[in-house]
C-alpha atoms as a PDB file:
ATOM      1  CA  UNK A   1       0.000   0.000   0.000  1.00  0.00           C
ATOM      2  CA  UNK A   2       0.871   3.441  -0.917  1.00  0.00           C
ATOM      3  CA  UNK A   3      -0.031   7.405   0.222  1.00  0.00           C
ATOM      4  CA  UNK A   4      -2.594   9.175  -1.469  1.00  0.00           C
ATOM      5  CA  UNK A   5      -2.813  12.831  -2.402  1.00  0.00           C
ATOM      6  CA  UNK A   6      -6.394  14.575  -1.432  1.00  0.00           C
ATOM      7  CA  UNK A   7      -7.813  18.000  -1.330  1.00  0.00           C
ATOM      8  CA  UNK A   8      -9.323  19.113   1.590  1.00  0.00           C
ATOM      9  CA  UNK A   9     -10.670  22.722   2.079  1.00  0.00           C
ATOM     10  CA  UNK A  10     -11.470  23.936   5.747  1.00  0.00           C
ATOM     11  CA  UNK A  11     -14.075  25.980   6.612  1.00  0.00           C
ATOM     12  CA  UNK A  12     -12.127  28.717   6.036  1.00  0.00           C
ATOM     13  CA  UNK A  13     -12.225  28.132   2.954  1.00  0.00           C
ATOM     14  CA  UNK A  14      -8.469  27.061   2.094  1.00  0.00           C
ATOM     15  CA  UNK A  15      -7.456  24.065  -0.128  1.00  0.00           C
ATOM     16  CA  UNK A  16      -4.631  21.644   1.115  1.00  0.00           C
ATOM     17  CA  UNK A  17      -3.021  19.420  -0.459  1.00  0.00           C
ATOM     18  CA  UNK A  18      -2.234  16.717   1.805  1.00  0.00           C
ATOM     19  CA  UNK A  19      -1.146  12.965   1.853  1.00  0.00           C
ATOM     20  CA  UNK A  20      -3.121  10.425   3.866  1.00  0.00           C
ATOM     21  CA  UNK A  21      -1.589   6.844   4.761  1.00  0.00           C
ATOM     22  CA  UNK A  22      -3.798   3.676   3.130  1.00  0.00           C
ATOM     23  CA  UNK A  23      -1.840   1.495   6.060  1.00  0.00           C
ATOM     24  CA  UNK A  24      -2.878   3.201   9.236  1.00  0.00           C
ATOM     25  CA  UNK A  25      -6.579   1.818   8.686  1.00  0.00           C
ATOM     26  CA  UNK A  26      -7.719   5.707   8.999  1.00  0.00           C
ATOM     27  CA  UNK A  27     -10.450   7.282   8.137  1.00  0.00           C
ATOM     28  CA  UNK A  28     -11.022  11.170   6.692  1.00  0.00           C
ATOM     29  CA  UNK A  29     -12.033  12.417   9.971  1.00  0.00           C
ATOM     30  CA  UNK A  30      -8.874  11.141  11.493  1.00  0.00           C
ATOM     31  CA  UNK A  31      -6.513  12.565   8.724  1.00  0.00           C
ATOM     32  CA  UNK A  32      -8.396  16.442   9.289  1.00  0.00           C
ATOM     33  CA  UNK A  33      -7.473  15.554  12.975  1.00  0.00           C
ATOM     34  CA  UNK A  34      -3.981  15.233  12.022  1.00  0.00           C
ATOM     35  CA  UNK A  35      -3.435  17.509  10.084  1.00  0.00           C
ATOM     36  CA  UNK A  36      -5.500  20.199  12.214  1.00  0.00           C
ATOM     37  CA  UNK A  37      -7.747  21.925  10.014  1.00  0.00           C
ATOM     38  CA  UNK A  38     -10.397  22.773  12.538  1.00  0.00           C
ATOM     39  CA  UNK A  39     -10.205  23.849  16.119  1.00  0.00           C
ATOM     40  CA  UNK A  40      -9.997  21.595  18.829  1.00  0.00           C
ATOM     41  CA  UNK A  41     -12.909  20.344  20.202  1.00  0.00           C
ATOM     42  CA  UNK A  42     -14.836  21.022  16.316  1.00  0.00           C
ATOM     43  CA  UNK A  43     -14.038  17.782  14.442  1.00  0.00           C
ATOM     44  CA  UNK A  44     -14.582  14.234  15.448  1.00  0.00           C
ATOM     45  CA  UNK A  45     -16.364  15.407  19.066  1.00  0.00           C
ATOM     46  CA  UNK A  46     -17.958  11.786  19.409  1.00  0.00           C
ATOM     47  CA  UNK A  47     -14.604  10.232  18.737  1.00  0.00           C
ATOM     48  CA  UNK A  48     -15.618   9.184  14.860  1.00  0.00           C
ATOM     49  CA  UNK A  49     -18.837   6.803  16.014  1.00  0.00           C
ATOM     50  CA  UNK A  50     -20.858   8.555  13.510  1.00  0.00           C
ATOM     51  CA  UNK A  51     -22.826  10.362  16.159  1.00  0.00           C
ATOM     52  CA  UNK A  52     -22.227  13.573  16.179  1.00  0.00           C
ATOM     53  CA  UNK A  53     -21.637  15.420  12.395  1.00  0.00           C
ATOM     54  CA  UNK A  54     -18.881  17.385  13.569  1.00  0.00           C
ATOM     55  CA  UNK A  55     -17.094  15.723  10.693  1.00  0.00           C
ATOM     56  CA  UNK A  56     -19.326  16.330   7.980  1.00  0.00           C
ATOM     57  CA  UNK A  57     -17.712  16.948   4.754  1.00  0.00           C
ATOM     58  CA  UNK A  58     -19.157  17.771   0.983  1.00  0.00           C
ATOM     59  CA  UNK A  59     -17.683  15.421  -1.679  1.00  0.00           C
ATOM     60  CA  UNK A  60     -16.658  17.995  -4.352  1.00  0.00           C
ATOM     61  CA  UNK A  61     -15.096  15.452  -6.682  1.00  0.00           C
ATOM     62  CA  UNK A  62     -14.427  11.391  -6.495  1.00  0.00           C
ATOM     63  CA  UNK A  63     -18.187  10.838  -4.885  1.00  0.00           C
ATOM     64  CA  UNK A  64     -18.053   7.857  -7.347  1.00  0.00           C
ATOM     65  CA  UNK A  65     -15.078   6.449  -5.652  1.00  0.00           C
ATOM     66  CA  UNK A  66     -16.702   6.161  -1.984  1.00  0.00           C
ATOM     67  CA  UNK A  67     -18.544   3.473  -0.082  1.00  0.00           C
ATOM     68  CA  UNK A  68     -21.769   3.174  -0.144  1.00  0.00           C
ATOM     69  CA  UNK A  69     -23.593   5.239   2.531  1.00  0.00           C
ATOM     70  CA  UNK A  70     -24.480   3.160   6.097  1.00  0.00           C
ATOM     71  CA  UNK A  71     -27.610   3.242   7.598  1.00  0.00           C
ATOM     72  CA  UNK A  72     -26.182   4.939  10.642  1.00  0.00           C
ATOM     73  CA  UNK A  73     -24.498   7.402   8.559  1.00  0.00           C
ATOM     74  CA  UNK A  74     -27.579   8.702   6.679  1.00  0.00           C
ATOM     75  CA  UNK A  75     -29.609   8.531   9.811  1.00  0.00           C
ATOM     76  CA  UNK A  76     -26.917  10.983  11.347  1.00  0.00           C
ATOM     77  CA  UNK A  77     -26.867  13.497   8.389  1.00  0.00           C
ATOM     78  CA  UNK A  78     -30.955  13.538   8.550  1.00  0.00           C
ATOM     79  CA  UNK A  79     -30.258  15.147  11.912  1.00  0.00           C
ATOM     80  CA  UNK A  80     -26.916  17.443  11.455  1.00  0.00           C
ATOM     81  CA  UNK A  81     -26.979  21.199  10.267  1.00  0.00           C
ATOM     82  CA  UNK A  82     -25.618  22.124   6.670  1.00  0.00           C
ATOM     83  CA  UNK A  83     -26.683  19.104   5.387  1.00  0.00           C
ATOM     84  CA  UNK A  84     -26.280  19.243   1.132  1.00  0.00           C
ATOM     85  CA  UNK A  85     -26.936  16.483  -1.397  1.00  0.00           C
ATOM     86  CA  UNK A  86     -23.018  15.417  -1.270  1.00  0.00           C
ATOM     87  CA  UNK A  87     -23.012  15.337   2.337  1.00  0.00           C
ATOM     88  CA  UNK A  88     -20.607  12.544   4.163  1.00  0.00           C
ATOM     89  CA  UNK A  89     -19.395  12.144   6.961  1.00  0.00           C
ATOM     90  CA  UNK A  90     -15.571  12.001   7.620  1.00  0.00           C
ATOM     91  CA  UNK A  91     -15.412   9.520  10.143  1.00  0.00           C
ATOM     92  CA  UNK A  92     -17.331   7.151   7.322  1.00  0.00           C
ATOM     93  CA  UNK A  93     -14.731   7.634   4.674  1.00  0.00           C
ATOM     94  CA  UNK A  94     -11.924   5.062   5.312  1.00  0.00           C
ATOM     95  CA  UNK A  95      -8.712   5.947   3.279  1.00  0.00           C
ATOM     96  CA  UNK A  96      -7.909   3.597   0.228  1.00  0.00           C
ATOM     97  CA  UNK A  97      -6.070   3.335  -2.456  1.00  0.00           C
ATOM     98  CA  UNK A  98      -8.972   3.679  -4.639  1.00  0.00           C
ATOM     99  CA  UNK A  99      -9.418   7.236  -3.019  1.00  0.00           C
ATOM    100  CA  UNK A 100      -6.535   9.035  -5.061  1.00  0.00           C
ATOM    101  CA  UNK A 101      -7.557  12.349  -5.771  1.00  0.00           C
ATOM    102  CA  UNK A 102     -10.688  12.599  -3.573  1.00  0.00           C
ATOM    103  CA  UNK A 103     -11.873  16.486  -3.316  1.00  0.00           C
ATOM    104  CA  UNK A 104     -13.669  17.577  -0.270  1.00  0.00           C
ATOM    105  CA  UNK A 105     -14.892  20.942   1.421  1.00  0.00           C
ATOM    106  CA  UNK A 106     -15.509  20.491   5.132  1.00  0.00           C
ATOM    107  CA  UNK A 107     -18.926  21.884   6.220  1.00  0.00           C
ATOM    108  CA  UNK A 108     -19.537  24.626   8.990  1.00  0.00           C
ATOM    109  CA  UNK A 109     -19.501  23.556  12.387  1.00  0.00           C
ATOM    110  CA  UNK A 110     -22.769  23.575  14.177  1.00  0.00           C
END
């Protein structure tokens, strides 16, 4: 296994290019974490159980490329603020190979 190269842009509206790991078993949540583009305390609150939305993301380009959405996960978007039709959740996403390229925007936090 191999890095990938994403996009990521924060919700102040900067793009980064960053690399994520595809051997760590992490998810997208986990790599925002790391590379801290959000305030403490804004991302990941319930610890990346898919309970919270804190994570939420918009899939700007490689939507086709990501699992299908869980029952849990669309069950927390029908409750979270700033909810769009391209709406994931970052703690869903698990880093892959297959996600080379992947383009995201996180959403506003509430």
């Amino acid at each position: 296994m191999s890095d990938i190269n994403i996009k990521i842009t924060d919700r102040n509206g900067v793009t980064h290019d960053l690399v994520a790991p595809t051997d760590m078993s992490m998810n997208l949540m986990e790599v925002m974490r790391s590379y801290e583009l959000a305030e403490e305390g804004s991302i990941g609150v319930c610890g990346g159980m898919c309970m919270c939305a804190s994570c939420q993301v918009y899939v700007v380009n490689g939507e086709e490329k990501l699992q299908t959405m869980g029952d849990e996960e669309d069950a927390m978007l029908g409750e979270a603020f700033h909810v769009k039709d391209n709406s994931r959740l970052g703690c869903q996403i698990f880093i892959t190979e297959e996600l080379e390229g992947l383009e995201v925007q996180m959403a506003a936090y509430p």
